[in-house]
C-alpha atoms as a PDB file:
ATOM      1  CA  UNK A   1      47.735 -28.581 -26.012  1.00  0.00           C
ATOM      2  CA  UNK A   2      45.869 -29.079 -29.270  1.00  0.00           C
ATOM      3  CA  UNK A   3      41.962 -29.110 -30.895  1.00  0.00           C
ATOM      4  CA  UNK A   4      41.127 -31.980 -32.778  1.00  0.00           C
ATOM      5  CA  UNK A   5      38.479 -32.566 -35.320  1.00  0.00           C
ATOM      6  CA  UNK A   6      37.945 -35.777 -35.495  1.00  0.00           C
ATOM      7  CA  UNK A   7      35.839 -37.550 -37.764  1.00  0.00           C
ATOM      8  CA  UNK A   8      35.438 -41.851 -36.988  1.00  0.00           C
ATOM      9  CA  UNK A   9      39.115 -42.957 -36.822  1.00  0.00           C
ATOM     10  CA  UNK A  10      41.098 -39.980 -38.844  1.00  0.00           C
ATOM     11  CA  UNK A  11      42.117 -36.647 -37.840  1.00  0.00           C
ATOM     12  CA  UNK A  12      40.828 -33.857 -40.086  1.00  0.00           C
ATOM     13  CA  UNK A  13      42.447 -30.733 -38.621  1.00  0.00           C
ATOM     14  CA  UNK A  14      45.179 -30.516 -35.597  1.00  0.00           C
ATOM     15  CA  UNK A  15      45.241 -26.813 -33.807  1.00  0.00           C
ATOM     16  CA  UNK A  16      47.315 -25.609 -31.397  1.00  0.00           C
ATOM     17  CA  UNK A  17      45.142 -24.024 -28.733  1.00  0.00           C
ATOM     18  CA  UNK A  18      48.367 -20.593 -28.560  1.00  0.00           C
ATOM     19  CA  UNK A  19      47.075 -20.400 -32.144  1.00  0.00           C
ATOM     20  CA  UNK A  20      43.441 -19.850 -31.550  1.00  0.00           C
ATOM     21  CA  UNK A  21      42.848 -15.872 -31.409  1.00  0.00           C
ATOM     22  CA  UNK A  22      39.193 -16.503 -30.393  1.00  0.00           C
ATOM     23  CA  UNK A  23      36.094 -18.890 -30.359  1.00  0.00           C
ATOM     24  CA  UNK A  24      32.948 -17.493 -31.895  1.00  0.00           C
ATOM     25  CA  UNK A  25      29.307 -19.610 -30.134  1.00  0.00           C
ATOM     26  CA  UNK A  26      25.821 -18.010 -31.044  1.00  0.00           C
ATOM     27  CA  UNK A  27      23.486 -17.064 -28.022  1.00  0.00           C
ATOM     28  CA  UNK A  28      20.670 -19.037 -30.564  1.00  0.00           C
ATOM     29  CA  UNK A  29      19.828 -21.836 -28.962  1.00  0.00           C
ATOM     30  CA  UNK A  30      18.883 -22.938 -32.904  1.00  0.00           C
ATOM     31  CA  UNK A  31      22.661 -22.602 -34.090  1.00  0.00           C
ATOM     32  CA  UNK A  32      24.444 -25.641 -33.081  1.00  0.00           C
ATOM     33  CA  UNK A  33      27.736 -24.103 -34.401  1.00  0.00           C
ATOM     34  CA  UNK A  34      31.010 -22.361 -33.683  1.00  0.00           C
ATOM     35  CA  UNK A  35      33.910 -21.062 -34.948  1.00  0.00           C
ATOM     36  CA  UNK A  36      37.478 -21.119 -33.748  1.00  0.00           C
ATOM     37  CA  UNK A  37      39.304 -18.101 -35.339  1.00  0.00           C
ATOM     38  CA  UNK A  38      42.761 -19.626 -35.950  1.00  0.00           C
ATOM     39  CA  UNK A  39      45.812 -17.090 -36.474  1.00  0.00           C
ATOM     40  CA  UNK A  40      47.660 -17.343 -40.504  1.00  0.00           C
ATOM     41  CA  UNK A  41      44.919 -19.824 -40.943  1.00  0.00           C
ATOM     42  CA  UNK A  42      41.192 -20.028 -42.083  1.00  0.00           C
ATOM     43  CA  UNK A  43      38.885 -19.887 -39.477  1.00  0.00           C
ATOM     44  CA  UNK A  44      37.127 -23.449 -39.131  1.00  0.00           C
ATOM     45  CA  UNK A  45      33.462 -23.502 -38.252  1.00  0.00           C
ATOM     46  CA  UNK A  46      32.146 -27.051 -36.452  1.00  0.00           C
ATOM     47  CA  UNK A  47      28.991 -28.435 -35.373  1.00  0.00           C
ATOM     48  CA  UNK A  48      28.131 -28.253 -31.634  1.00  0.00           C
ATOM     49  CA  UNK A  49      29.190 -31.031 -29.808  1.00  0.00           C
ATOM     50  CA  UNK A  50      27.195 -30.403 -26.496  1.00  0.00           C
ATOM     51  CA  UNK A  51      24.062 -32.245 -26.968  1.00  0.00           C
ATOM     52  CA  UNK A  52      26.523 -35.299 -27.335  1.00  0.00           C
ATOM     53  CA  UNK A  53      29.141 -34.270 -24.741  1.00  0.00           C
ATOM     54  CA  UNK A  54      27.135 -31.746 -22.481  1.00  0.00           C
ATOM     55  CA  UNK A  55      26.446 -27.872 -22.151  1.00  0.00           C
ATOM     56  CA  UNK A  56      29.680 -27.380 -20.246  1.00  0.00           C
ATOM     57  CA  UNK A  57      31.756 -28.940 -22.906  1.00  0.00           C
ATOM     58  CA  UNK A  58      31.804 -25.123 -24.985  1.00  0.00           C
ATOM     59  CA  UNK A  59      32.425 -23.724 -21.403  1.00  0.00           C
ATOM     60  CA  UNK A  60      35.668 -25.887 -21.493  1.00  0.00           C
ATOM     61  CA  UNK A  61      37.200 -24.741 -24.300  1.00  0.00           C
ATOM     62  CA  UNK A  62      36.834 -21.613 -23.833  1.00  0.00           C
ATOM     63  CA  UNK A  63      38.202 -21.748 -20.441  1.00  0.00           C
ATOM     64  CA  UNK A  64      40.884 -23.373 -22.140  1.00  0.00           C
ATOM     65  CA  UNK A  65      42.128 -20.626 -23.970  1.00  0.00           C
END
């Protein structure tokens, strides 16, 4: 199972979900970011998602993991 960023039609980064050491969200409702913390690789910070896809979608991933 893999994260995709995704930007119109072209992949910008592929993870493999056994690669992510942990996910980083804010408690701010203000910061509409988070991290995944990717082992041997940079961390990669994205815009939140759930005011497009829902509050549960952050819940998700990190249930994934």
């Amino acid at each position: 199972m893999n994260f995709y960023n995704i930007e119109k039609t072209k992949i910008q980064r592929n993870v493999s979900i056994h690669n992510i050491q942990a996910f980083t969200k804010s408690i701010d409702t203000k910061n509409s970011t988070f991290v995944l913390h990717v082992d041997n690789e940079y961390d990669y910070e994205f815009s939140c998602i759930e005011k497009k896809y829902g509050v549960g979608f952050v819940t998700k991933i990190m249930n994934a993991l």
